[in-house]
PDB file of N, CA and C in Angstrom:
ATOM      1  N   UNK A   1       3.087 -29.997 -22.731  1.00  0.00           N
ATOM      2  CA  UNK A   1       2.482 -28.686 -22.895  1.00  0.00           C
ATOM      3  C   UNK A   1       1.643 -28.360 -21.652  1.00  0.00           C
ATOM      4  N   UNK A   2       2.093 -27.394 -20.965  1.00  0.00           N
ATOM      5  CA  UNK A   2       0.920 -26.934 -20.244  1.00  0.00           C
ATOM      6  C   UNK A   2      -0.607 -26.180 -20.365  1.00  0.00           C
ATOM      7  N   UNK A   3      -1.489 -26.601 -19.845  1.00  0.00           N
ATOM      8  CA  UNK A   3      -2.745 -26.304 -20.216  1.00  0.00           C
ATOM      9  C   UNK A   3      -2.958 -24.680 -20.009  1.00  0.00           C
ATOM     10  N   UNK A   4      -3.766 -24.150 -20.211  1.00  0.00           N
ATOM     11  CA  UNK A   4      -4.100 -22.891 -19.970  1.00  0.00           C
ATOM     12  C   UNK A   4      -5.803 -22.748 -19.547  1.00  0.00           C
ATOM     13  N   UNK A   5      -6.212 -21.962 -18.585  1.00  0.00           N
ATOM     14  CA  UNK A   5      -7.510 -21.849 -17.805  1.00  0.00           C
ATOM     15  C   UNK A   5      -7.881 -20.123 -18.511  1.00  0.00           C
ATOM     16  N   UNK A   6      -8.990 -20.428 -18.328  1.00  0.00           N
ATOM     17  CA  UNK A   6      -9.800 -18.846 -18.537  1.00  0.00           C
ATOM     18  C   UNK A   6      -8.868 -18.290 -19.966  1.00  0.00           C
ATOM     19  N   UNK A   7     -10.045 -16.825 -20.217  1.00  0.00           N
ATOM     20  CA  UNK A   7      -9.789 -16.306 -21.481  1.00  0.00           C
ATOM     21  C   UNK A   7      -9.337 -14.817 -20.453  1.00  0.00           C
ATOM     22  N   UNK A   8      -8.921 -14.322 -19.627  1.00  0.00           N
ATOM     23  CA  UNK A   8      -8.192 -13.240 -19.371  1.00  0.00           C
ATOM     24  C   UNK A   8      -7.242 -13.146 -19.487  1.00  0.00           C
ATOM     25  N   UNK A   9      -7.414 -11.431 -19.806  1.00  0.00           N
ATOM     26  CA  UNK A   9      -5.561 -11.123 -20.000  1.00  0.00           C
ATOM     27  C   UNK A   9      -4.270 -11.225 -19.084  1.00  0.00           C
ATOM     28  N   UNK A  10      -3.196 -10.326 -19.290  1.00  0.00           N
ATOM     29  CA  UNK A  10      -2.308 -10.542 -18.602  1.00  0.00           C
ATOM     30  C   UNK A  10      -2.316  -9.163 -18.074  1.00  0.00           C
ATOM     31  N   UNK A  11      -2.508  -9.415 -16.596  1.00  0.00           N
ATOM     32  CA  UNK A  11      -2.586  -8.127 -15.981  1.00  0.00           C
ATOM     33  C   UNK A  11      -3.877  -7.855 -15.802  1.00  0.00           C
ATOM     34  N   UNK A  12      -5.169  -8.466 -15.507  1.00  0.00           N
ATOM     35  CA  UNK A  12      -6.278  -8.490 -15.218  1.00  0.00           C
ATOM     36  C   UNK A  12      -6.857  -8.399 -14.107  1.00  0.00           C
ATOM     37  N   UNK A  13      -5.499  -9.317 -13.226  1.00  0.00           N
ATOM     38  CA  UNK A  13      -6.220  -9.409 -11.509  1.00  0.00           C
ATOM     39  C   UNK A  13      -5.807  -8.579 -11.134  1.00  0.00           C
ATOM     40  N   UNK A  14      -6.548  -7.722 -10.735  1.00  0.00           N
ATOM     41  CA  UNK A  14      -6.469  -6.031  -9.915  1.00  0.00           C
ATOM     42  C   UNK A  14      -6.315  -6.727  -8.195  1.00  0.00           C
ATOM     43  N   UNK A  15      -5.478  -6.119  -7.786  1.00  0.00           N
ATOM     44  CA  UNK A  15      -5.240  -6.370  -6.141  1.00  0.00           C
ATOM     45  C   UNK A  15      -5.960  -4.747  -5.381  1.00  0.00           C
ATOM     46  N   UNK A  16      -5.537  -5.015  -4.392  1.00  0.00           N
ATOM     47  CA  UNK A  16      -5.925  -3.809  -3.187  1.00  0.00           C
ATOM     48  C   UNK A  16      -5.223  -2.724  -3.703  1.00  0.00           C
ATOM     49  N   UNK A  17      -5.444  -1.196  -3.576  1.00  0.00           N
ATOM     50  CA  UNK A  17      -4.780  -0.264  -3.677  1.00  0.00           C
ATOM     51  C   UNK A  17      -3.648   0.000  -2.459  1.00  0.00           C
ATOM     52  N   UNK A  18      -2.974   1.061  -3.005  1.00  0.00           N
ATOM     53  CA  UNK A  18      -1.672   1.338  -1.811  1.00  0.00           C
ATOM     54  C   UNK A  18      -1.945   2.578  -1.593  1.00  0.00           C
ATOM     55  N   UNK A  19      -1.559   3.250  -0.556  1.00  0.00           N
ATOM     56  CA  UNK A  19      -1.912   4.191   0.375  1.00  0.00           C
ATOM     57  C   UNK A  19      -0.316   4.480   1.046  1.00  0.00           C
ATOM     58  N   UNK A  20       0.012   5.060   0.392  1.00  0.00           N
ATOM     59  CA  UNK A  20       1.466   5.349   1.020  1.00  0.00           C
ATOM     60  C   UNK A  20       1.769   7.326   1.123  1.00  0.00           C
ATOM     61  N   UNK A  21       1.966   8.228   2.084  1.00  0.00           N
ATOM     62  CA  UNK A  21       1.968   9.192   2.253  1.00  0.00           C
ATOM     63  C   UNK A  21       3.555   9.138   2.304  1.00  0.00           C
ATOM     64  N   UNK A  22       4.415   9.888   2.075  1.00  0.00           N
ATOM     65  CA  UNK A  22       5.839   9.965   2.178  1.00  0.00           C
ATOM     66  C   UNK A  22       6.374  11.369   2.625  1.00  0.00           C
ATOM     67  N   UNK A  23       7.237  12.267   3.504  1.00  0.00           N
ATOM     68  CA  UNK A  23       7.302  13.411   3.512  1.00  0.00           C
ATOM     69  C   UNK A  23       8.743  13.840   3.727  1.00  0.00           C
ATOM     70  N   UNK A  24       9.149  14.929   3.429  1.00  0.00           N
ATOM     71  CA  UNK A  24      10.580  15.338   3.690  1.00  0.00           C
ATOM     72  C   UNK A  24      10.618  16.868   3.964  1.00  0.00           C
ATOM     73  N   UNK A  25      11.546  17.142   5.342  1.00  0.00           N
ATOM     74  CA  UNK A  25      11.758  18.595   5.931  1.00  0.00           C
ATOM     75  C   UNK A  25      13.047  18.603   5.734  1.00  0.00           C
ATOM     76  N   UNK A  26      13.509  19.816   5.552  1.00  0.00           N
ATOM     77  CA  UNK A  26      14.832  20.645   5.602  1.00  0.00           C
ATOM     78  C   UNK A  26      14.900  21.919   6.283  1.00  0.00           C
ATOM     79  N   UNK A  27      15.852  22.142   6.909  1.00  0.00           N
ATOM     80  CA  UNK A  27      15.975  23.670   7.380  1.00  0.00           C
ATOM     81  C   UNK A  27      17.635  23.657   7.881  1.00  0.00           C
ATOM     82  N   UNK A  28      17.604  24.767   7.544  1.00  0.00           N
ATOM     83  CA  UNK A  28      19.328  25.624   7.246  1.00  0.00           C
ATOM     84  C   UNK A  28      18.837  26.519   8.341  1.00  0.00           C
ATOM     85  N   UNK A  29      19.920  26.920   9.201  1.00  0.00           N
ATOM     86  CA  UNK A  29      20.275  27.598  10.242  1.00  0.00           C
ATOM     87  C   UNK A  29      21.348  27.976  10.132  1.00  0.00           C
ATOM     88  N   UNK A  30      21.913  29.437   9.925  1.00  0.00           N
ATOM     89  CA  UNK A  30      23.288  30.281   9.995  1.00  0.00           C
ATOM     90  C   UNK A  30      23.770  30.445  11.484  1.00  0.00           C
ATOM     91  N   UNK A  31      25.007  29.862  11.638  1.00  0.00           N
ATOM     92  CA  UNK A  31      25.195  29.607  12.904  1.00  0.00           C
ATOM     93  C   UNK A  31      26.162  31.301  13.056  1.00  0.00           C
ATOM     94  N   UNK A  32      27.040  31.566  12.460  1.00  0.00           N
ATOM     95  CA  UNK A  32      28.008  32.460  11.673  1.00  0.00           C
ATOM     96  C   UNK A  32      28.392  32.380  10.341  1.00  0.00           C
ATOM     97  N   UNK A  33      29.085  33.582  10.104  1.00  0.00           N
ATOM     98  CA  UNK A  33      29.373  33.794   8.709  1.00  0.00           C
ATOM     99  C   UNK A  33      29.558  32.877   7.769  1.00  0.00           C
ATOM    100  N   UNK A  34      30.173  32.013   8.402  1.00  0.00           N
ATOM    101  CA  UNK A  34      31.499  30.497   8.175  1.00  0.00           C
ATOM    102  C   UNK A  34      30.632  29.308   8.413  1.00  0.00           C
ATOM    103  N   UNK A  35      30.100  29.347   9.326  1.00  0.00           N
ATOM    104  CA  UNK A  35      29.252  27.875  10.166  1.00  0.00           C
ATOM    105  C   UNK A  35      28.045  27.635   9.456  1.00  0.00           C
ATOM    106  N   UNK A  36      27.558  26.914   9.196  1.00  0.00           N
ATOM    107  CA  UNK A  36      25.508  26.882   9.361  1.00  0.00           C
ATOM    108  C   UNK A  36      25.443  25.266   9.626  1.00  0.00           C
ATOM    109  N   UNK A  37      24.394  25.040  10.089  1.00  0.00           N
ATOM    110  CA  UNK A  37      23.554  23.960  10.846  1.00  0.00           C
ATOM    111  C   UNK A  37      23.178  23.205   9.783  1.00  0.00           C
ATOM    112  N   UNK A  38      22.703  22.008   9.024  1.00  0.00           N
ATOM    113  CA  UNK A  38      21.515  21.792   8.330  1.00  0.00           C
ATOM    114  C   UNK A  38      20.697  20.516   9.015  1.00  0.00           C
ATOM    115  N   UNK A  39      19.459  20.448   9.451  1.00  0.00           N
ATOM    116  CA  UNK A  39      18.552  19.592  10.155  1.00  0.00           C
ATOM    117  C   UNK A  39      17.810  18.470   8.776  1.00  0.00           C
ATOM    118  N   UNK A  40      17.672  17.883   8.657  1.00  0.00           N
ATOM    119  CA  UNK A  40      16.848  17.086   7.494  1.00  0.00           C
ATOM    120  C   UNK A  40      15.902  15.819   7.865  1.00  0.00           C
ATOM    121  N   UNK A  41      15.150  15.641   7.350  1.00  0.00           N
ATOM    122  CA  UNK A  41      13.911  14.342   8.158  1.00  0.00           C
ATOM    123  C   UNK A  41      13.709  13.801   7.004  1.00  0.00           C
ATOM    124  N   UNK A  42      13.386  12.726   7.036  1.00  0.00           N
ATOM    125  CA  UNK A  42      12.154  11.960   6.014  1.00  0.00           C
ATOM    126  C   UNK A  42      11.159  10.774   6.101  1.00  0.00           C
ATOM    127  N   UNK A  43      10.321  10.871   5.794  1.00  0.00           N
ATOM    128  CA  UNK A  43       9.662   9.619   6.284  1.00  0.00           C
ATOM    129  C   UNK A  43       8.898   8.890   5.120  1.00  0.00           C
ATOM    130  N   UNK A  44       9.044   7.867   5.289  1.00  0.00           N
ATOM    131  CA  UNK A  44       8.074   7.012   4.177  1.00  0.00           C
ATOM    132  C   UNK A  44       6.105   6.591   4.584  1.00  0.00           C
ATOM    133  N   UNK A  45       5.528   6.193   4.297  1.00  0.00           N
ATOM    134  CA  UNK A  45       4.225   5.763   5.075  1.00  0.00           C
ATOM    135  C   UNK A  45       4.053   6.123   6.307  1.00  0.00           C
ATOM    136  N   UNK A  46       3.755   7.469   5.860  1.00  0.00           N
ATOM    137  CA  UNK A  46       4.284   8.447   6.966  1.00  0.00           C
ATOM    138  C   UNK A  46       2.910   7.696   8.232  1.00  0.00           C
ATOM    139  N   UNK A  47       1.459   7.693   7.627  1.00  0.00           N
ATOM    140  CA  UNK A  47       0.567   7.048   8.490  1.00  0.00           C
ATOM    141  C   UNK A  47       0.758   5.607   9.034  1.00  0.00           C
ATOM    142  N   UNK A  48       1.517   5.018   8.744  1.00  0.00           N
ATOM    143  CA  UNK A  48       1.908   3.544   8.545  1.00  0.00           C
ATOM    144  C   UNK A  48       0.597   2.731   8.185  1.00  0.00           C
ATOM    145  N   UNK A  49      -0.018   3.332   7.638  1.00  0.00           N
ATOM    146  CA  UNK A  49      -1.216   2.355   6.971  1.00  0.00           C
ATOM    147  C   UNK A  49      -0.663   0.779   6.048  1.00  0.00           C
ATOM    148  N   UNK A  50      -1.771  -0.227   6.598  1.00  0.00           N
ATOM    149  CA  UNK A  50      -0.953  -1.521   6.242  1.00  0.00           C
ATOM    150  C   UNK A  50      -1.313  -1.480   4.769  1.00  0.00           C
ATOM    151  N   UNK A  51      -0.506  -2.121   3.705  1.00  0.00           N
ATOM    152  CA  UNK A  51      -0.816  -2.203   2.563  1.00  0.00           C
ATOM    153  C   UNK A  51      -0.343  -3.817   2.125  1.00  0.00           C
ATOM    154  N   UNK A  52      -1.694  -4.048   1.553  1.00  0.00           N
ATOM    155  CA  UNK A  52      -1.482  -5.781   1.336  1.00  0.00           C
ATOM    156  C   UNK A  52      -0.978  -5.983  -0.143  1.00  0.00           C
ATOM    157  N   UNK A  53      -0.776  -7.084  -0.458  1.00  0.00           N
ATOM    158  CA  UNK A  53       0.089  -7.337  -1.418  1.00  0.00           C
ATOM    159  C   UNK A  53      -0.824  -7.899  -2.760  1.00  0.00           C
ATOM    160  N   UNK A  54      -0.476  -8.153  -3.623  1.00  0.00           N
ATOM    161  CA  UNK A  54      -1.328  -8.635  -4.822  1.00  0.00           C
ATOM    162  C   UNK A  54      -1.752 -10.304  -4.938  1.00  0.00           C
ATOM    163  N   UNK A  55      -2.859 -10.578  -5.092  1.00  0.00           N
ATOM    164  CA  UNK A  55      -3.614 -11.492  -4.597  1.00  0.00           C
ATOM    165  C   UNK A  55      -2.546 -12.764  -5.265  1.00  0.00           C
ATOM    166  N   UNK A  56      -2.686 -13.993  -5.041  1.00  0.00           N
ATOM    167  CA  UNK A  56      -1.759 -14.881  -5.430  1.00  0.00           C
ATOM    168  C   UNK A  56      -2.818 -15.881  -7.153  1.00  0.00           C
ATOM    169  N   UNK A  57      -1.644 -15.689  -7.863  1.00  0.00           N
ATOM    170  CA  UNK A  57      -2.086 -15.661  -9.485  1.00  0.00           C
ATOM    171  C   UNK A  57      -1.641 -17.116  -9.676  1.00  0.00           C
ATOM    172  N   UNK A  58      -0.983 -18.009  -8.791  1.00  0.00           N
ATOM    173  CA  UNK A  58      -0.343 -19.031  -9.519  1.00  0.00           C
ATOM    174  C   UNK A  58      -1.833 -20.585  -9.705  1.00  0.00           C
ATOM    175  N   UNK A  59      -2.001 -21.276 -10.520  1.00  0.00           N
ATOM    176  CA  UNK A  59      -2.600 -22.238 -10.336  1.00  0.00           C
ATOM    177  C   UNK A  59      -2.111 -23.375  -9.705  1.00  0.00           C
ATOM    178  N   UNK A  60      -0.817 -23.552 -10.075  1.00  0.00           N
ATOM    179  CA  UNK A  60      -0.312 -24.887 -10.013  1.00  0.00           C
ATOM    180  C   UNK A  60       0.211 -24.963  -8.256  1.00  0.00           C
ATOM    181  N   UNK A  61       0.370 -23.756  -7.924  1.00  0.00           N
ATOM    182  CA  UNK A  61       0.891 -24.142  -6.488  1.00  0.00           C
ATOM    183  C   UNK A  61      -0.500 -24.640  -5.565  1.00  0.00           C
ATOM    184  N   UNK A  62      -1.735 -23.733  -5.915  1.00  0.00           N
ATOM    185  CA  UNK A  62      -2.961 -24.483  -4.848  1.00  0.00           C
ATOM    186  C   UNK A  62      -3.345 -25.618  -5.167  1.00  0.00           C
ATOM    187  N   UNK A  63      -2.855 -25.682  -6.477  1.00  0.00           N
ATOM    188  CA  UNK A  63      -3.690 -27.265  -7.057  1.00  0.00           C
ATOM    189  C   UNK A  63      -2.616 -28.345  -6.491  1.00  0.00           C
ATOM    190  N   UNK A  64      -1.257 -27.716  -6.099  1.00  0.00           N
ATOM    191  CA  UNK A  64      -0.085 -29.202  -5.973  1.00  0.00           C
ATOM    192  C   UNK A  64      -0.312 -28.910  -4.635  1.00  0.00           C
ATOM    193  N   UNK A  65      -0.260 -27.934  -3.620  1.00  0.00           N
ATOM    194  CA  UNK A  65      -0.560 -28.092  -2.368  1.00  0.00           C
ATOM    195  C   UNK A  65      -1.548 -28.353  -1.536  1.00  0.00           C
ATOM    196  N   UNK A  66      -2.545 -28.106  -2.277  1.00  0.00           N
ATOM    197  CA  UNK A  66      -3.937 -28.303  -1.768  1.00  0.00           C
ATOM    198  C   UNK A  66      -4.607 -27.549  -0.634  1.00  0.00           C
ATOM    199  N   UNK A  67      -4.201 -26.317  -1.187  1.00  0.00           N
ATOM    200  CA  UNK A  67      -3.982 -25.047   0.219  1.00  0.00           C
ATOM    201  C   UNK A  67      -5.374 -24.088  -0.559  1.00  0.00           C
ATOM    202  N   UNK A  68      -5.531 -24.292  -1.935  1.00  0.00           N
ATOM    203  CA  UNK A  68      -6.269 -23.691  -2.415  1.00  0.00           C
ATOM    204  C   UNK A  68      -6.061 -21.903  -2.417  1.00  0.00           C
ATOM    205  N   UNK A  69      -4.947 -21.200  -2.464  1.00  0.00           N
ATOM    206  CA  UNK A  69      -4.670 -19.878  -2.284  1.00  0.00           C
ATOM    207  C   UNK A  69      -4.643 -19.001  -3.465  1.00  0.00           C
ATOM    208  N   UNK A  70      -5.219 -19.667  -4.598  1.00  0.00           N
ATOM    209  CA  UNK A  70      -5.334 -18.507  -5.762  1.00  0.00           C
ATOM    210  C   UNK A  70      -6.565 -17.739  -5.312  1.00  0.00           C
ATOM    211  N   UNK A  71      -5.901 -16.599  -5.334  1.00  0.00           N
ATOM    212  CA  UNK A  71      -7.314 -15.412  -5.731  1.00  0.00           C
ATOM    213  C   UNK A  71      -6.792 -14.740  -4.145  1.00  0.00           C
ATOM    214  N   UNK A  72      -6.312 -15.446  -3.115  1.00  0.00           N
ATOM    215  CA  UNK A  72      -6.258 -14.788  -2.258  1.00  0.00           C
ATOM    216  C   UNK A  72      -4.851 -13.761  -1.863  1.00  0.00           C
ATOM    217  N   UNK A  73      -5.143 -12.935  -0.851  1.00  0.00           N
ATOM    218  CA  UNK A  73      -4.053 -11.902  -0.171  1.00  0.00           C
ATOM    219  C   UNK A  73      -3.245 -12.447   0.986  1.00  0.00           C
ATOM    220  N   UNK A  74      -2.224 -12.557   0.937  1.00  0.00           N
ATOM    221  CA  UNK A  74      -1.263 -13.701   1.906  1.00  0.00           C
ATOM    222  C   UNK A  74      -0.555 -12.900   2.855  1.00  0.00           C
ATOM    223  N   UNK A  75       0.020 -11.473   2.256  1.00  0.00           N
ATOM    224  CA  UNK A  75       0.944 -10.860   3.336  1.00  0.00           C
ATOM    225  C   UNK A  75       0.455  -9.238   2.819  1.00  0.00           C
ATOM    226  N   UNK A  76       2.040  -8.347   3.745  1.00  0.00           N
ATOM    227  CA  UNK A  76       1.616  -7.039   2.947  1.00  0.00           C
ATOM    228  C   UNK A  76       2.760  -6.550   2.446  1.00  0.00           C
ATOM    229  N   UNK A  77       3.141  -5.894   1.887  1.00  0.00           N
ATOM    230  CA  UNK A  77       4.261  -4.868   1.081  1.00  0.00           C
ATOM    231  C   UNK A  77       5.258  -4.425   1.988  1.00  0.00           C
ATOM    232  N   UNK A  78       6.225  -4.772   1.314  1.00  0.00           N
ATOM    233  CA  UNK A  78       7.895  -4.696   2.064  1.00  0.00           C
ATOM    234  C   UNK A  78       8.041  -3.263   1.167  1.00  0.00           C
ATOM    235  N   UNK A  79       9.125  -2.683   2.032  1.00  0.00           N
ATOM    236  CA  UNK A  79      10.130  -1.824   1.132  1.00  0.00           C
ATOM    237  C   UNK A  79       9.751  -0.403   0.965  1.00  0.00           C
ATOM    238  N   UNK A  80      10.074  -0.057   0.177  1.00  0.00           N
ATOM    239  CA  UNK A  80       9.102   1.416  -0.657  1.00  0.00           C
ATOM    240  C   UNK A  80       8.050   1.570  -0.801  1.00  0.00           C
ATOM    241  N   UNK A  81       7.456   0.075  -1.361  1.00  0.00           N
ATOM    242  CA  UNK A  81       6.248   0.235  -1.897  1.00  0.00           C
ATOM    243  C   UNK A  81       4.872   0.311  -1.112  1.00  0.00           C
ATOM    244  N   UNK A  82       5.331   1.110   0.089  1.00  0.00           N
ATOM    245  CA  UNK A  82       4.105   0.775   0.984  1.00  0.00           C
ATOM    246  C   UNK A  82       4.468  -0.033   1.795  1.00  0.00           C
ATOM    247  N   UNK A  83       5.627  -0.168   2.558  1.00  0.00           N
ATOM    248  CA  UNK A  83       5.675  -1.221   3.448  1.00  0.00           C
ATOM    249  C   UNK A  83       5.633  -0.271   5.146  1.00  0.00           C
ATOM    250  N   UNK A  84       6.090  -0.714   5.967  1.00  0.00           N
ATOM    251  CA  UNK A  84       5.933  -0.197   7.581  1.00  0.00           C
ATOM    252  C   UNK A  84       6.574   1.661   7.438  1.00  0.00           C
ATOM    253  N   UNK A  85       6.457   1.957   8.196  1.00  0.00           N
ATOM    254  CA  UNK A  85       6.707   3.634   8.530  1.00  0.00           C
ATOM    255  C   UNK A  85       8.124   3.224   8.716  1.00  0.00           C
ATOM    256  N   UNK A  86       9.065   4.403   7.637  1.00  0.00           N
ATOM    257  CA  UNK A  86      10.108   4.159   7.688  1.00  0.00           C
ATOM    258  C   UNK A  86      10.455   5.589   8.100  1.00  0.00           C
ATOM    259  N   UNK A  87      11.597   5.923   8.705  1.00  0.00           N
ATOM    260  CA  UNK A  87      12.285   7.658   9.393  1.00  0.00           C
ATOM    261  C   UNK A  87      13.618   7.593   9.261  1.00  0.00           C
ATOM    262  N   UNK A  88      14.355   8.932   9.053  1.00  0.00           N
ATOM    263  CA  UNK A  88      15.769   8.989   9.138  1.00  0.00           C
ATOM    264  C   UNK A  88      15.743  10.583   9.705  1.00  0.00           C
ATOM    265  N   UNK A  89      16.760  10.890  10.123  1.00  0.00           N
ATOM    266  CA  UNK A  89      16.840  11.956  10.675  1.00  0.00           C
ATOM    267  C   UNK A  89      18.228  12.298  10.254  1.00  0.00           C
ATOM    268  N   UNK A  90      18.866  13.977  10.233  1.00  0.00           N
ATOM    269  CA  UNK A  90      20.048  14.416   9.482  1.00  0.00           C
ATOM    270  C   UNK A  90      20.553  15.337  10.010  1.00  0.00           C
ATOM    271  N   UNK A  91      21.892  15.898  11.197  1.00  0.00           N
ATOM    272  CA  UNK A  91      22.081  16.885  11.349  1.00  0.00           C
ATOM    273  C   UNK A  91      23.178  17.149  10.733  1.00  0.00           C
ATOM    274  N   UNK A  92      23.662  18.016  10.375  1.00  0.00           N
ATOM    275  CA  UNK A  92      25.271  18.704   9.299  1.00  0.00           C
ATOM    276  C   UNK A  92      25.606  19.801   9.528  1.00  0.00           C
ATOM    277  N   UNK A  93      26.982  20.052  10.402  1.00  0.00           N
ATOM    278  CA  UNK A  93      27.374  20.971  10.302  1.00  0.00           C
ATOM    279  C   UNK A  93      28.314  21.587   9.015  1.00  0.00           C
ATOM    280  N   UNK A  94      27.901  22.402   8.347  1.00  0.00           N
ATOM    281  CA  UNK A  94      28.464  22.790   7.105  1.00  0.00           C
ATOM    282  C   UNK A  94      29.620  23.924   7.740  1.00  0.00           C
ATOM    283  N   UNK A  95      30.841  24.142   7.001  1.00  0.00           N
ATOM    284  CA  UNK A  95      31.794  25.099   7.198  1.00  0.00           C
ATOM    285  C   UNK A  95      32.708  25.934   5.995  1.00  0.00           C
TER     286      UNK A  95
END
């Protein structure tokens, strides 16, 4: 049986907040009757503000490694969730 520490719940340890701005442009241009342009952008963390990750919850890994890293912030957020300034850009000629 494994032991259990402290009387908190699940979902208790609050980490750092995220700060993620995201934005998206479009614009249509009629080239002729038949033709039009379309331009499109988007960006994720649009500021690229760093966003750190949720503090580390495990017991058994600081206690078997002896690194002591519960409670602490190790890296920052990949992906969507706040990770580096991401961009795409879109041109389309429609007909």
């Amino acid at each position: 049986m494994i032991g259990r520490f402290g009387n908190a719940a699940v979902g208790s340890l609050v980490g750092p907040g995220t700060v993620n701005l995201s934005l998206g442009l479009a614009k249509d241009f009629a080239l002729t009757e038949r033709f039009s342009l379309k331009f499109e952008a988007s960006f994720t963390n649009l500021p690229n503000h760093p966003n750190f990750d949720d503090p580390r919850n495990n017991l058994s890994e600081s206690g078997d490694t002896g690194t002591g890293s519960f409670g602490q912030v190790l890296a920052t957020r990949i992906g969507d969730a706040g990770g580096n300034r991401v961009g795409q850009f879109a041109l389309r000629l429609e007909f």
